[in-house]
C-alpha atoms as a PDB file:
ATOM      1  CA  UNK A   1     119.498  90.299 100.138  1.00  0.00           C
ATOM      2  CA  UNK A   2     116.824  87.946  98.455  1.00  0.00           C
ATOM      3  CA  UNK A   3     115.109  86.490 101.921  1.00  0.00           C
ATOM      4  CA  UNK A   4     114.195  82.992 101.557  1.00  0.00           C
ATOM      5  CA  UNK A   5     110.301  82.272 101.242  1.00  0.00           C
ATOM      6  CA  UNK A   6     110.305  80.425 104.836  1.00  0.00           C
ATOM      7  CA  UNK A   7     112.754  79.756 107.991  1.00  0.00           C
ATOM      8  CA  UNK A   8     115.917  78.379 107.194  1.00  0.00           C
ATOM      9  CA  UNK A   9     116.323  75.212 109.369  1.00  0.00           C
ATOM     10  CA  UNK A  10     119.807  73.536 109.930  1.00  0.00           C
ATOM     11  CA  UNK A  11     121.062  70.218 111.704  1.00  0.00           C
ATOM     12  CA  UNK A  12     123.194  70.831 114.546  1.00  0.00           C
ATOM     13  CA  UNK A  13     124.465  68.586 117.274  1.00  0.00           C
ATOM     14  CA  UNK A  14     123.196  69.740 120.449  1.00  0.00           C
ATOM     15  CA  UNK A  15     126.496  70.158 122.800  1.00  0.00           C
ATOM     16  CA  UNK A  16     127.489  72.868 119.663  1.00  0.00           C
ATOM     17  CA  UNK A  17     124.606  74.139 120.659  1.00  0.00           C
ATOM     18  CA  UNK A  18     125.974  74.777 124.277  1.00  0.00           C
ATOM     19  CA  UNK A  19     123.063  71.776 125.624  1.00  0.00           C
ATOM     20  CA  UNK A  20     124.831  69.851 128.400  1.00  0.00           C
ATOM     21  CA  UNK A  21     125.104  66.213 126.868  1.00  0.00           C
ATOM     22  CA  UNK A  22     128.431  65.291 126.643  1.00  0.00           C
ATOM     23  CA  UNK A  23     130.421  62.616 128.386  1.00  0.00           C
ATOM     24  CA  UNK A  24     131.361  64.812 131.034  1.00  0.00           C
ATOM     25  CA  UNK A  25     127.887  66.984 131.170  1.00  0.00           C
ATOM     26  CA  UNK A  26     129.968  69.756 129.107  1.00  0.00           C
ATOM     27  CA  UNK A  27     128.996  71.754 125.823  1.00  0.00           C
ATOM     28  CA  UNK A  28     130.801  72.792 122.890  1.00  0.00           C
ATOM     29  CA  UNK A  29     128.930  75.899 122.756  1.00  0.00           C
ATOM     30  CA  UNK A  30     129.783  77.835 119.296  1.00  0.00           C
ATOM     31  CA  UNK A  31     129.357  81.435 119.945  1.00  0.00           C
ATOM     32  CA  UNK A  32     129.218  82.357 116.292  1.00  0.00           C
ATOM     33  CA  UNK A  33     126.398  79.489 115.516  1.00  0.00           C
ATOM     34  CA  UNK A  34     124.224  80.147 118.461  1.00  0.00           C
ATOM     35  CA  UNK A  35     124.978  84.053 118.593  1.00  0.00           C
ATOM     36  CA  UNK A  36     125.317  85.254 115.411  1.00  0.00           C
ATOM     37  CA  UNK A  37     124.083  83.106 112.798  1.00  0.00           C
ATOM     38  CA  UNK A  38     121.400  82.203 114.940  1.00  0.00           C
ATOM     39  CA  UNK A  39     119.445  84.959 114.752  1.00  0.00           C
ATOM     40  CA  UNK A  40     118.802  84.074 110.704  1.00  0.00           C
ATOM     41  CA  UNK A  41     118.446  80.656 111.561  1.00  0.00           C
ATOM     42  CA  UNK A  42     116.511  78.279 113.296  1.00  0.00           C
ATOM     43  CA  UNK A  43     118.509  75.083 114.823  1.00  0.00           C
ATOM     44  CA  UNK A  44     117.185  71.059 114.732  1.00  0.00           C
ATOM     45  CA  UNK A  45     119.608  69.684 117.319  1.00  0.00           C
ATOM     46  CA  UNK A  46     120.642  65.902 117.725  1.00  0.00           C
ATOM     47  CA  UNK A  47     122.985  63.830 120.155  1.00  0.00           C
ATOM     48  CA  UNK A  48     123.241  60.611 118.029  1.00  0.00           C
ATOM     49  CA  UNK A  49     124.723  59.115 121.516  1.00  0.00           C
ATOM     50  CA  UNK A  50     122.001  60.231 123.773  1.00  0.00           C
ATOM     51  CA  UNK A  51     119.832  59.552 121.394  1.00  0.00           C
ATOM     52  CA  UNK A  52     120.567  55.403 121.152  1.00  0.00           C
ATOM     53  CA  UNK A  53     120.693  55.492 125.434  1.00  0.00           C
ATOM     54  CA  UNK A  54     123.729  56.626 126.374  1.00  0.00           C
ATOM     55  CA  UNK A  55     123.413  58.379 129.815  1.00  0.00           C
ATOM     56  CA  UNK A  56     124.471  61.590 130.921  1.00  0.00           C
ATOM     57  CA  UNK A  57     127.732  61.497 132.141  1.00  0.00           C
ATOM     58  CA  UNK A  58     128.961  58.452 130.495  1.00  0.00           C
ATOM     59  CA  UNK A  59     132.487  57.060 130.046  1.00  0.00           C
ATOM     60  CA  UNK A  60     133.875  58.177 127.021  1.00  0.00           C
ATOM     61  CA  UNK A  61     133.784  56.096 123.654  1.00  0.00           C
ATOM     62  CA  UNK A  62     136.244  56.067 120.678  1.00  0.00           C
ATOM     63  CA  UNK A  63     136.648  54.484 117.016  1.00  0.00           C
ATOM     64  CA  UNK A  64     139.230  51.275 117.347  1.00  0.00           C
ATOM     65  CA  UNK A  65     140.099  49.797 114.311  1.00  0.00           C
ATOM     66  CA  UNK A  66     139.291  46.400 114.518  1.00  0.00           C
ATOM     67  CA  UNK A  67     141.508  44.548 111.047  1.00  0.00           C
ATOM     68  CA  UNK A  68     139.148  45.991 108.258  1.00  0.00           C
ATOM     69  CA  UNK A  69     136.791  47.414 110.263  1.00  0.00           C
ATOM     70  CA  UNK A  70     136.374  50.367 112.494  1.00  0.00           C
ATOM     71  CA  UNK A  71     134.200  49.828 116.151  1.00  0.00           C
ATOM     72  CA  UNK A  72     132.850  53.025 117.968  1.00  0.00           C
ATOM     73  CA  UNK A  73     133.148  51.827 122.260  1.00  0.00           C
ATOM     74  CA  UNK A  74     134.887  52.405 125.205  1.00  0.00           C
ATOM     75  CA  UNK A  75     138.741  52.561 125.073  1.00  0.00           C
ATOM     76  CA  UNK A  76     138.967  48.724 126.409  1.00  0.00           C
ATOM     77  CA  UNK A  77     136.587  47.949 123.742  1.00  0.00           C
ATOM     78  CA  UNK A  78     133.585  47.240 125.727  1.00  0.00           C
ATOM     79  CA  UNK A  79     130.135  48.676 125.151  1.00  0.00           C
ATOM     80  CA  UNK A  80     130.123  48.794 121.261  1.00  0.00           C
ATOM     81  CA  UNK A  81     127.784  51.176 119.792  1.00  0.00           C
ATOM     82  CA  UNK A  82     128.620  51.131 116.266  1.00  0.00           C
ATOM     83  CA  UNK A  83     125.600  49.406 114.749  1.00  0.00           C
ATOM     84  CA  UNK A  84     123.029  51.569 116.702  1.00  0.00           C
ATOM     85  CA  UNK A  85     125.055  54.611 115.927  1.00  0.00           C
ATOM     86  CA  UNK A  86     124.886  53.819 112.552  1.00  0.00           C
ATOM     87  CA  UNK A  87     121.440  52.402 112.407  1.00  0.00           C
ATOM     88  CA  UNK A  88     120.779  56.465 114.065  1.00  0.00           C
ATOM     89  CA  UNK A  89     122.203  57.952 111.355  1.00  0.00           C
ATOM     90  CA  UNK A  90     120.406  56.265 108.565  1.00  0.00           C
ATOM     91  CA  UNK A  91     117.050  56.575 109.953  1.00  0.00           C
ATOM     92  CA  UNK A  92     117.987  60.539 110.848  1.00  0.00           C
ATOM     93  CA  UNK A  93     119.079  60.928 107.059  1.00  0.00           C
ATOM     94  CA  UNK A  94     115.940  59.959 106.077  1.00  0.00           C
ATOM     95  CA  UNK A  95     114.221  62.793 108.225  1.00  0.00           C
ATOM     96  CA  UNK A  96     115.411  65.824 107.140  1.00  0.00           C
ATOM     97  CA  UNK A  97     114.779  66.783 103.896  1.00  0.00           C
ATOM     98  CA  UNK A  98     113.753  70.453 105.582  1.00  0.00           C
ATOM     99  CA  UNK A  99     117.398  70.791 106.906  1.00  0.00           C
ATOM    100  CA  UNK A 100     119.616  73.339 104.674  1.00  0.00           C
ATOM    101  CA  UNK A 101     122.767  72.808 105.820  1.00  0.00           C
ATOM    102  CA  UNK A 102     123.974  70.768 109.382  1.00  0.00           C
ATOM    103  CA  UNK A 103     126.942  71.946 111.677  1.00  0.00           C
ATOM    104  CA  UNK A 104     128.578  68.858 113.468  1.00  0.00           C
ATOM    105  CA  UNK A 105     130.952  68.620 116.462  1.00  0.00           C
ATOM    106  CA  UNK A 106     134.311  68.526 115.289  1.00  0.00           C
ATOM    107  CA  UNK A 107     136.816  64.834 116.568  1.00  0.00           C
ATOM    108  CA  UNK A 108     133.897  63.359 117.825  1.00  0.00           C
ATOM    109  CA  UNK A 109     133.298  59.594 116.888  1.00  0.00           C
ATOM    110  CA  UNK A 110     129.706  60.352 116.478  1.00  0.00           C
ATOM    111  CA  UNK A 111     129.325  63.503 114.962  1.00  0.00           C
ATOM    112  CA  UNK A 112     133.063  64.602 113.170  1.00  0.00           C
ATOM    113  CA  UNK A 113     133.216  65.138 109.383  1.00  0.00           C
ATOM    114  CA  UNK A 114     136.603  64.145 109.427  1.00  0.00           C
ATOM    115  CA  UNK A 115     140.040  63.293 110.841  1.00  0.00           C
ATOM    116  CA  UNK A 116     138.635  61.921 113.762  1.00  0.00           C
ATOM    117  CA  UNK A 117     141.235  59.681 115.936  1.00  0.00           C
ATOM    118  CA  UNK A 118     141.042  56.128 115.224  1.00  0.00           C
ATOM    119  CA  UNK A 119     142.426  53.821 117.774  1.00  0.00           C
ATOM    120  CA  UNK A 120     144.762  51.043 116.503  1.00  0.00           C
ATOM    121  CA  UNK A 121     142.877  48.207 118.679  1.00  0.00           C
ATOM    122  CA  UNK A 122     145.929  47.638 120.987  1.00  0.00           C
ATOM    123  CA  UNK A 123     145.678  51.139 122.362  1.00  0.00           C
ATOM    124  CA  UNK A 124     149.518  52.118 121.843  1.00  0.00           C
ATOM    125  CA  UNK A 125     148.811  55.170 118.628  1.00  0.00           C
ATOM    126  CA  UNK A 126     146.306  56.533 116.763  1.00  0.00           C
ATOM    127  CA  UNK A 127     145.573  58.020 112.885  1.00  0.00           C
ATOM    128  CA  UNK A 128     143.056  60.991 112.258  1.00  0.00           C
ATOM    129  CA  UNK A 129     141.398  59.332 109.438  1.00  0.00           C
ATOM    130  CA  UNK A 130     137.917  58.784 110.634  1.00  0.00           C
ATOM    131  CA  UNK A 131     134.335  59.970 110.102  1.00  0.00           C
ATOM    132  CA  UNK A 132     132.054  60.323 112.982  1.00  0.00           C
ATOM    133  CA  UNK A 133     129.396  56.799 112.393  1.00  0.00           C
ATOM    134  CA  UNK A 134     126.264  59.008 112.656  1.00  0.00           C
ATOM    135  CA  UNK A 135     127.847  62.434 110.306  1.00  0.00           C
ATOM    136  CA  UNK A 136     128.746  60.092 107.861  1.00  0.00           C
ATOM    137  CA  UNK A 137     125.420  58.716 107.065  1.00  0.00           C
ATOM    138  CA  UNK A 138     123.888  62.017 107.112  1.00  0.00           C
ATOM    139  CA  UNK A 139     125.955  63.033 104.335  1.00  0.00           C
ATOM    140  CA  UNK A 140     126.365  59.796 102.493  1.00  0.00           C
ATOM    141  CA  UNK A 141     122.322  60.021 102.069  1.00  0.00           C
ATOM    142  CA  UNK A 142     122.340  63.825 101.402  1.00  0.00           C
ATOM    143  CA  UNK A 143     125.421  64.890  99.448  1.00  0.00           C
ATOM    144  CA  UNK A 144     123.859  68.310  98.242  1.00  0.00           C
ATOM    145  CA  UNK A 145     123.351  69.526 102.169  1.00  0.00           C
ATOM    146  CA  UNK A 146     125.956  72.137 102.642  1.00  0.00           C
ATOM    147  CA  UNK A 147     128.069  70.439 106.150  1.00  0.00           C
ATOM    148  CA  UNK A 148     130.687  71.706 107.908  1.00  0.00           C
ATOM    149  CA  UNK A 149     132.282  71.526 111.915  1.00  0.00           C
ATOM    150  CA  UNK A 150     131.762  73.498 114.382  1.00  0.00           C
ATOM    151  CA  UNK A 151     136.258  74.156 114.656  1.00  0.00           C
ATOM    152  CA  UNK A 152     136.263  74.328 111.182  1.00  0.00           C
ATOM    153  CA  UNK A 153     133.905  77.644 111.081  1.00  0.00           C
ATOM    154  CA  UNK A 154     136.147  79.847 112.913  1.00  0.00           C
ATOM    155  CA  UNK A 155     138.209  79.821 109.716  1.00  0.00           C
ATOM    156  CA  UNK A 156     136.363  82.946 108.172  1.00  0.00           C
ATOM    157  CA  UNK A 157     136.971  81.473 104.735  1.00  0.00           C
ATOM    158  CA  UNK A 158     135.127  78.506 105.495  1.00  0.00           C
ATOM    159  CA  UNK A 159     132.650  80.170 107.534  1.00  0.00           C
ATOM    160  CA  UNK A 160     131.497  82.311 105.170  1.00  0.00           C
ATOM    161  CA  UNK A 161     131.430  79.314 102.435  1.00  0.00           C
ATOM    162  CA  UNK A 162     129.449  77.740 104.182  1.00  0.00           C
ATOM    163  CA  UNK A 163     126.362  79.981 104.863  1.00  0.00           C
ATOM    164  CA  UNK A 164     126.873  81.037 101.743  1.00  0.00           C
ATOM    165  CA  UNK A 165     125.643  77.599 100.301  1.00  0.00           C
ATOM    166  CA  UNK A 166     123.039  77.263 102.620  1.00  0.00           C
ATOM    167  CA  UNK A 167     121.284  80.265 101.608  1.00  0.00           C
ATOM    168  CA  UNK A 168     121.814  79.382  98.305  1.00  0.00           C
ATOM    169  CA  UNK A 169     120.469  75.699  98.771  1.00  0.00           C
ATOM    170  CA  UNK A 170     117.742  77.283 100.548  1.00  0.00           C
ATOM    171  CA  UNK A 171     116.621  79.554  98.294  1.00  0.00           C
ATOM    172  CA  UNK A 172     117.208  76.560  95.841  1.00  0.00           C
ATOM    173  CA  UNK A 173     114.437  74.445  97.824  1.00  0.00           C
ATOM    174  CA  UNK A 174     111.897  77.042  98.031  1.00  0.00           C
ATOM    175  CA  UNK A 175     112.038  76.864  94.326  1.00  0.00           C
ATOM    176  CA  UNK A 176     111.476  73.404  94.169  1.00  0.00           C
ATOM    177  CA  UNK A 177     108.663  74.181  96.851  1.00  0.00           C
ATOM    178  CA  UNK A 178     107.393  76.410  94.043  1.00  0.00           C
ATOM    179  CA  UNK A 179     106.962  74.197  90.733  1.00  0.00           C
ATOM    180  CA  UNK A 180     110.060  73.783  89.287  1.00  0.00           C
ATOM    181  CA  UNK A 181     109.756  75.078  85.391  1.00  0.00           C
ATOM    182  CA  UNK A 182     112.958  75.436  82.917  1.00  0.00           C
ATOM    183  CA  UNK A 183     111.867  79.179  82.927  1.00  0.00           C
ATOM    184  CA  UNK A 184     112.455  79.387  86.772  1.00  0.00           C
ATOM    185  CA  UNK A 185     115.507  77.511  86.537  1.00  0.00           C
ATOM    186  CA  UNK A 186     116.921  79.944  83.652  1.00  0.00           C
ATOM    187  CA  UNK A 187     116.155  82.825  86.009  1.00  0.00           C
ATOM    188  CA  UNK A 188     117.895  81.340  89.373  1.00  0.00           C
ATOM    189  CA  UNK A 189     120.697  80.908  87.157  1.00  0.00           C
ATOM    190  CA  UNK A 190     120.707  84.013  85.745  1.00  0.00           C
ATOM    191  CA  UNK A 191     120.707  85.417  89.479  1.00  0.00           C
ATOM    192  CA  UNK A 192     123.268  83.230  90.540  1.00  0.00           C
ATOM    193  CA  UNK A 193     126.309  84.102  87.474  1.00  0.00           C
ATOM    194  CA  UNK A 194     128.479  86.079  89.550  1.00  0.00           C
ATOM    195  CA  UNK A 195     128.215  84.239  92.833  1.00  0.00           C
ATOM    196  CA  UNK A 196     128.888  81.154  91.119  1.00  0.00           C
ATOM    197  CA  UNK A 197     131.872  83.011  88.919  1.00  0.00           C
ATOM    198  CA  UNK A 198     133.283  84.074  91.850  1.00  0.00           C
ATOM    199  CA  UNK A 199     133.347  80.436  93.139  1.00  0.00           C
ATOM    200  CA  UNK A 200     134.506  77.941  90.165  1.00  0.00           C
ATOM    201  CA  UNK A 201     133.829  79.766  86.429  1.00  0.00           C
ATOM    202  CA  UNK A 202     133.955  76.214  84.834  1.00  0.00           C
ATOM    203  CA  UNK A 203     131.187  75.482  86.658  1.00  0.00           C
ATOM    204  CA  UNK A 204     128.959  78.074  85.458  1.00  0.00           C
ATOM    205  CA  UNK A 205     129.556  77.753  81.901  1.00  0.00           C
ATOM    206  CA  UNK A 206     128.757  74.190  82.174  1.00  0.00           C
ATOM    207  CA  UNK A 207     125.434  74.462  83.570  1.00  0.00           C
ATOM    208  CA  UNK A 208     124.866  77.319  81.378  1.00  0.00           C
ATOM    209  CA  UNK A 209     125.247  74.242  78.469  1.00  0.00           C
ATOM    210  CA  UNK A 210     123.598  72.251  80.550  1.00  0.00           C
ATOM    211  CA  UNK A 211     119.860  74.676  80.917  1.00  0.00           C
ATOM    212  CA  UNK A 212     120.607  74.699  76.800  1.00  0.00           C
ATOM    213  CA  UNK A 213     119.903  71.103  76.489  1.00  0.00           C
ATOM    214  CA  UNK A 214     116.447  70.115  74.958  1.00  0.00           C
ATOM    215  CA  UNK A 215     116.865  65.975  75.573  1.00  0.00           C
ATOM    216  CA  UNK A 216     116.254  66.469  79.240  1.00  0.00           C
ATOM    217  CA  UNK A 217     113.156  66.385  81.439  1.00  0.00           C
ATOM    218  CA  UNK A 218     112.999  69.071  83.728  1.00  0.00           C
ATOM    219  CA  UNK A 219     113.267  66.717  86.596  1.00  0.00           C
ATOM    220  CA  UNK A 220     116.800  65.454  85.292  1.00  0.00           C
ATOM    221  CA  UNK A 221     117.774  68.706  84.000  1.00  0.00           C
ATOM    222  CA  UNK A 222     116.825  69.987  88.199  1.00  0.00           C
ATOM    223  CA  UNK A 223     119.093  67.045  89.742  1.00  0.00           C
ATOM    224  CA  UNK A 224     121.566  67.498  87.271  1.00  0.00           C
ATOM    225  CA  UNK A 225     121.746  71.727  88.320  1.00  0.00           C
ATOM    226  CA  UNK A 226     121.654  71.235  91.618  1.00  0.00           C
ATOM    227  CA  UNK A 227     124.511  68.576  91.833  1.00  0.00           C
ATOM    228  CA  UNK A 228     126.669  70.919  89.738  1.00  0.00           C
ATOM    229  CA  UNK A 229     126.133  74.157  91.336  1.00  0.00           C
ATOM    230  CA  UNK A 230     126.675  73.027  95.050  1.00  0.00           C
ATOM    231  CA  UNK A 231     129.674  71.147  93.566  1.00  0.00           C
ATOM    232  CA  UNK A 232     130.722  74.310  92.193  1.00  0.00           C
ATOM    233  CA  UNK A 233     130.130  76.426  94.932  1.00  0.00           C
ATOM    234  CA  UNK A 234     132.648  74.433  97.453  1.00  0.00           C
ATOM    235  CA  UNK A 235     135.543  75.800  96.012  1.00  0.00           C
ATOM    236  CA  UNK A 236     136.491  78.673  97.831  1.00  0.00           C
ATOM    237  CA  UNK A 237     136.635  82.061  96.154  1.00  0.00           C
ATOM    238  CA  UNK A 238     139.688  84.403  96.264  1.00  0.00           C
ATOM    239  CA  UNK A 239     141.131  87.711  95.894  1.00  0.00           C
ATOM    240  CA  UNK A 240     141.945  86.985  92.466  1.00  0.00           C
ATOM    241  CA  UNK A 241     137.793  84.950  91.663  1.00  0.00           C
ATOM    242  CA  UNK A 242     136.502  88.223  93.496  1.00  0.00           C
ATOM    243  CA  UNK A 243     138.332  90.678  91.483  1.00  0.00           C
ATOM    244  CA  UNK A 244     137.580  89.088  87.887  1.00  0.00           C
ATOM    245  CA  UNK A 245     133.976  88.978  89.256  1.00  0.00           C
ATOM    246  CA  UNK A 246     134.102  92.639  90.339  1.00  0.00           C
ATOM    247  CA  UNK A 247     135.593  93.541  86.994  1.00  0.00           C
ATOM    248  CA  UNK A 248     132.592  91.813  84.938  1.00  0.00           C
ATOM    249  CA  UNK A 249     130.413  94.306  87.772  1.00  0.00           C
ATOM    250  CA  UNK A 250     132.114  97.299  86.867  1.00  0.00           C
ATOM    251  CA  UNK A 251     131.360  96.878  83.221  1.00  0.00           C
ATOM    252  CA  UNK A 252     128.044  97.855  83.648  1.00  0.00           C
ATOM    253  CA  UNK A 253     128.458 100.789  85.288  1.00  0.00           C
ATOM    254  CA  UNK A 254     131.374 102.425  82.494  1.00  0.00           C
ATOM    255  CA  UNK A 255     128.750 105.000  80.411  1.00  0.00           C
ATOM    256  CA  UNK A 256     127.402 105.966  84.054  1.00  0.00           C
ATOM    257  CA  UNK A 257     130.874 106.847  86.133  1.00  0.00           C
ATOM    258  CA  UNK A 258     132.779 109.791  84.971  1.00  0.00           C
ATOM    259  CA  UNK A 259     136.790 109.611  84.501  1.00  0.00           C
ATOM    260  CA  UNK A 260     137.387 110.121  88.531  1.00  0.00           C
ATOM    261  CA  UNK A 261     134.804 107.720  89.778  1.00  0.00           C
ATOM    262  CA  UNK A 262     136.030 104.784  87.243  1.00  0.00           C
ATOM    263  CA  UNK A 263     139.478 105.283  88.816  1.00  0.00           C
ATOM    264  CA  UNK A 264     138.578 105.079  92.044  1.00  0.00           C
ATOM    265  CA  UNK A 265     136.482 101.978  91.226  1.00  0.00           C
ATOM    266  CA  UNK A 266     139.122 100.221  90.122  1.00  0.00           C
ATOM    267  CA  UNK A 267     141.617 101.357  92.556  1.00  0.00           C
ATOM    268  CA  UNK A 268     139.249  99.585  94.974  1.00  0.00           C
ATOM    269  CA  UNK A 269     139.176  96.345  93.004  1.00  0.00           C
ATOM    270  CA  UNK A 270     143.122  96.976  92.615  1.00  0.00           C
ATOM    271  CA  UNK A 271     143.904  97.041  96.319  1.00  0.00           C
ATOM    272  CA  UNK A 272     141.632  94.345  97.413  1.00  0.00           C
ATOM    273  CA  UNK A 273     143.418  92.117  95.084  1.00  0.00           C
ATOM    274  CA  UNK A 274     146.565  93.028  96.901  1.00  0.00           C
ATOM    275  CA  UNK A 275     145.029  92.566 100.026  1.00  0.00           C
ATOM    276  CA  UNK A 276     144.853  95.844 101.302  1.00  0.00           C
ATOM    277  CA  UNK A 277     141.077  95.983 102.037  1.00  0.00           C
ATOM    278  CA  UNK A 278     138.154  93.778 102.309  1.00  0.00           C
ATOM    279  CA  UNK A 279     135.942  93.001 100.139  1.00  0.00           C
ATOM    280  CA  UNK A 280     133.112  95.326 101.315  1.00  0.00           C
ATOM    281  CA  UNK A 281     135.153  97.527 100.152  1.00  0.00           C
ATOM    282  CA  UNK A 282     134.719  97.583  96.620  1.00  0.00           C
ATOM    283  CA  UNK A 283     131.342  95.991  96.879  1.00  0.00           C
ATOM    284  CA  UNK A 284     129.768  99.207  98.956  1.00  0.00           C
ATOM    285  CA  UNK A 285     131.147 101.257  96.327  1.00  0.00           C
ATOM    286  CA  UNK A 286     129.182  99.273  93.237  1.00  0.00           C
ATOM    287  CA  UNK A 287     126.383  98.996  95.540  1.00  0.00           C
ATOM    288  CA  UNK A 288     126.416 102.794  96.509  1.00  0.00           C
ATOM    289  CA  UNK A 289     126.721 103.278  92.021  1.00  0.00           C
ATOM    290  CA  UNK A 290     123.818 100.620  91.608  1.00  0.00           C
ATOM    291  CA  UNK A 291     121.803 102.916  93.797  1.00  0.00           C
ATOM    292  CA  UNK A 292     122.570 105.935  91.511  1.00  0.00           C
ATOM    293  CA  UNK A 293     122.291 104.204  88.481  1.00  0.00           C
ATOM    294  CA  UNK A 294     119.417 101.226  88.734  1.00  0.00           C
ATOM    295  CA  UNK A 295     120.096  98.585  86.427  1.00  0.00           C
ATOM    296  CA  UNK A 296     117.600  95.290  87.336  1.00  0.00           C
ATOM    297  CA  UNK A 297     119.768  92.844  85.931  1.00  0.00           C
ATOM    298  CA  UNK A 298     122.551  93.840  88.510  1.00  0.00           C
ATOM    299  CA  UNK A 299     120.081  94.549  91.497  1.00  0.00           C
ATOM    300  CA  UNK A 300     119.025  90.948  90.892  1.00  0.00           C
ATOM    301  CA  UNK A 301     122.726  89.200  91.551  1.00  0.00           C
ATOM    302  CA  UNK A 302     122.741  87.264  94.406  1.00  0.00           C
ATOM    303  CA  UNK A 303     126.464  87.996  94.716  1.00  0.00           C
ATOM    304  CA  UNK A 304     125.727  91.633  95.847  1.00  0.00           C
ATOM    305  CA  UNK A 305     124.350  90.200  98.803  1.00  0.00           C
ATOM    306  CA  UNK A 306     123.774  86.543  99.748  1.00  0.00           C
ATOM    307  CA  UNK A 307     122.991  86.464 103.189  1.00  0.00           C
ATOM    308  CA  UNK A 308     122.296  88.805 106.230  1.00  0.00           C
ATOM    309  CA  UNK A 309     125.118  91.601 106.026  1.00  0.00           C
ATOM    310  CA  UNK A 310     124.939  91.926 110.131  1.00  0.00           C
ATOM    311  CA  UNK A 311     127.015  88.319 109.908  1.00  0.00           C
ATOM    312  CA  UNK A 312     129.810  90.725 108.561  1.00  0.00           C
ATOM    313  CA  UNK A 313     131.119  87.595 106.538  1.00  0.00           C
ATOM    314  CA  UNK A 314     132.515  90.357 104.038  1.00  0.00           C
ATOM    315  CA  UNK A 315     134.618  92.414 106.391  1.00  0.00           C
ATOM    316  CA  UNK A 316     137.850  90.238 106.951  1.00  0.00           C
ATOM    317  CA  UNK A 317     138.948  88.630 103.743  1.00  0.00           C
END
């Protein structure tokens, strides 16, 4: 795995973080953040609702659509909060250009990315259409930070998505961190094809076109990189991404393998597209031939490995 220059630091709200600041002095403690992931990782925690004086208990507050608007208070409408949660949020956005990615409490009218219940202001139903006041201005401000709930990462999909793009946005800040040149750019592109094939191959052919341009400044052709690849790399991969992307990896290996070890190779890539084993599966294997037969270009692909292979993101899809 390429190990990023410093700590990776990520946004959190604290009760996901099992601290004792919710309405009723409870926690939403996520095993796998605090666990698992948090032994790569090191955690910035905020309670936007402690954090503008709300005390600890505290009766509970929800969003209440007011007409055209939507008011975060209690459920008979007193005690609004929504301009200091708000005014929170924006001055938090501000603050954390360090942050690589941010994990937020899932339904809460603070902190939820989405379908959070909104009250219809007399109090008789409801619609899961909101966006937590203080998680929306944190990602309104910083679209390119890889977000994502706290329910939402016990889909293994998603979960593995997501640290996925925050290594890769952190290993995309230390290179900012390091002078960004076209000639770096070139080679973290170069290091990310298959990862990003995997993900959306659109994607990478466009912002192989767009390192080509010449009319560019290196500062526009960085934002313009950047926007695209973490665009890109939100679409999930599949069985069928992963295969064609394991195919391209196999290529390199076909004056190497004799008859036998070529079949078994792509009886490997065969049955994971069926969905008869993981996808370690057929990655060990190229790993285990990479060994035997070094080829730099390959040993550089991010895809191989792209974060800590302890968080065994590999082993169940």
């Amino acid at each position: 795995m390429k190990k990023p220059q410093s700590e990776i630091v990520i946004g959190i709200s604290a009760c996901v973080e099992g601290q004792q600041v919710r309405f009723d002095r409870g926690h939403k403690k996520s095993d796998f953040c605090v666990d698992e992931l948090g032994k790569h990782v090191k955690y910035r925690a905020f309670c936007p609702e402690v954090a503008i004086g709300l005390p600890i208990p505290r009766p509970t507050i929800r969003q209440i659509k007011k007409g055209d608007l939507i008011a975060v208070s209690r459920p008979d409408g007193s005690g609004d909060v929504s301009d200091s949660l708000t005014a929170y949020g924006q001055k938090t956005a501000q603050e954390i250009s360090e942050l690589s990615g941010f994990i937020f409490c899932q339904k809460s009218p603070s902190c939820g990315m989405e379908r959070v219940k909104v009250y219809y202001e007399h109090g008789k139903s409801s619609e899961s259409t909101g966006v937590g006041l203080f998680a929306k201005e944190i990602m309104a401000a910083n679209p390119l930070l890889p977000c994502e709930e706290n329910g939402r990462l016990n889909d293994l999909g998603l979960r593995e998505n997501f640290v996925m793009r925050v290594f890769t946005y952190k290993h995309w800040q230390d290179l900012v961190a390091s002078g960004l040149t076209k000639h770096k750019m070139m080679t973290f592109h170069s290091e990310h094809k298959y990862l990003l094939m995997s993900h959306h191959l659109p994607t990478y052919k466009s912002l192989g076109q767009l390192l080509a341009r010449a009319d560019l400044t290196v500062e526009e052709m960085a934002d313009a990189y950047i926007t695209g690849l973490m665009l890109g790399l939100k679409h999930i991969a599949t069985r069928k991404t992963h295969s064609n992307t394991l195919q391209h990896l196999q290529g390199y290996f076909k004056k190497q393998l004799d008859k036998m070890q070529k079949q078994e190779l792509v009886q490997q890539i065969d049955d994971y597209r069926a969905g008869l084993v993981p996808l370690l599966v057929p990655l060990t294997l190229i790993n285990h031939y990479l060994k035997q037969h070094p080829k730099e270009y390959l040993a550089a692909q991010v895809y191989l490995s792209p974060y800590p292979q302890d968080l065994k993101l590999r082993y169940g899809y």
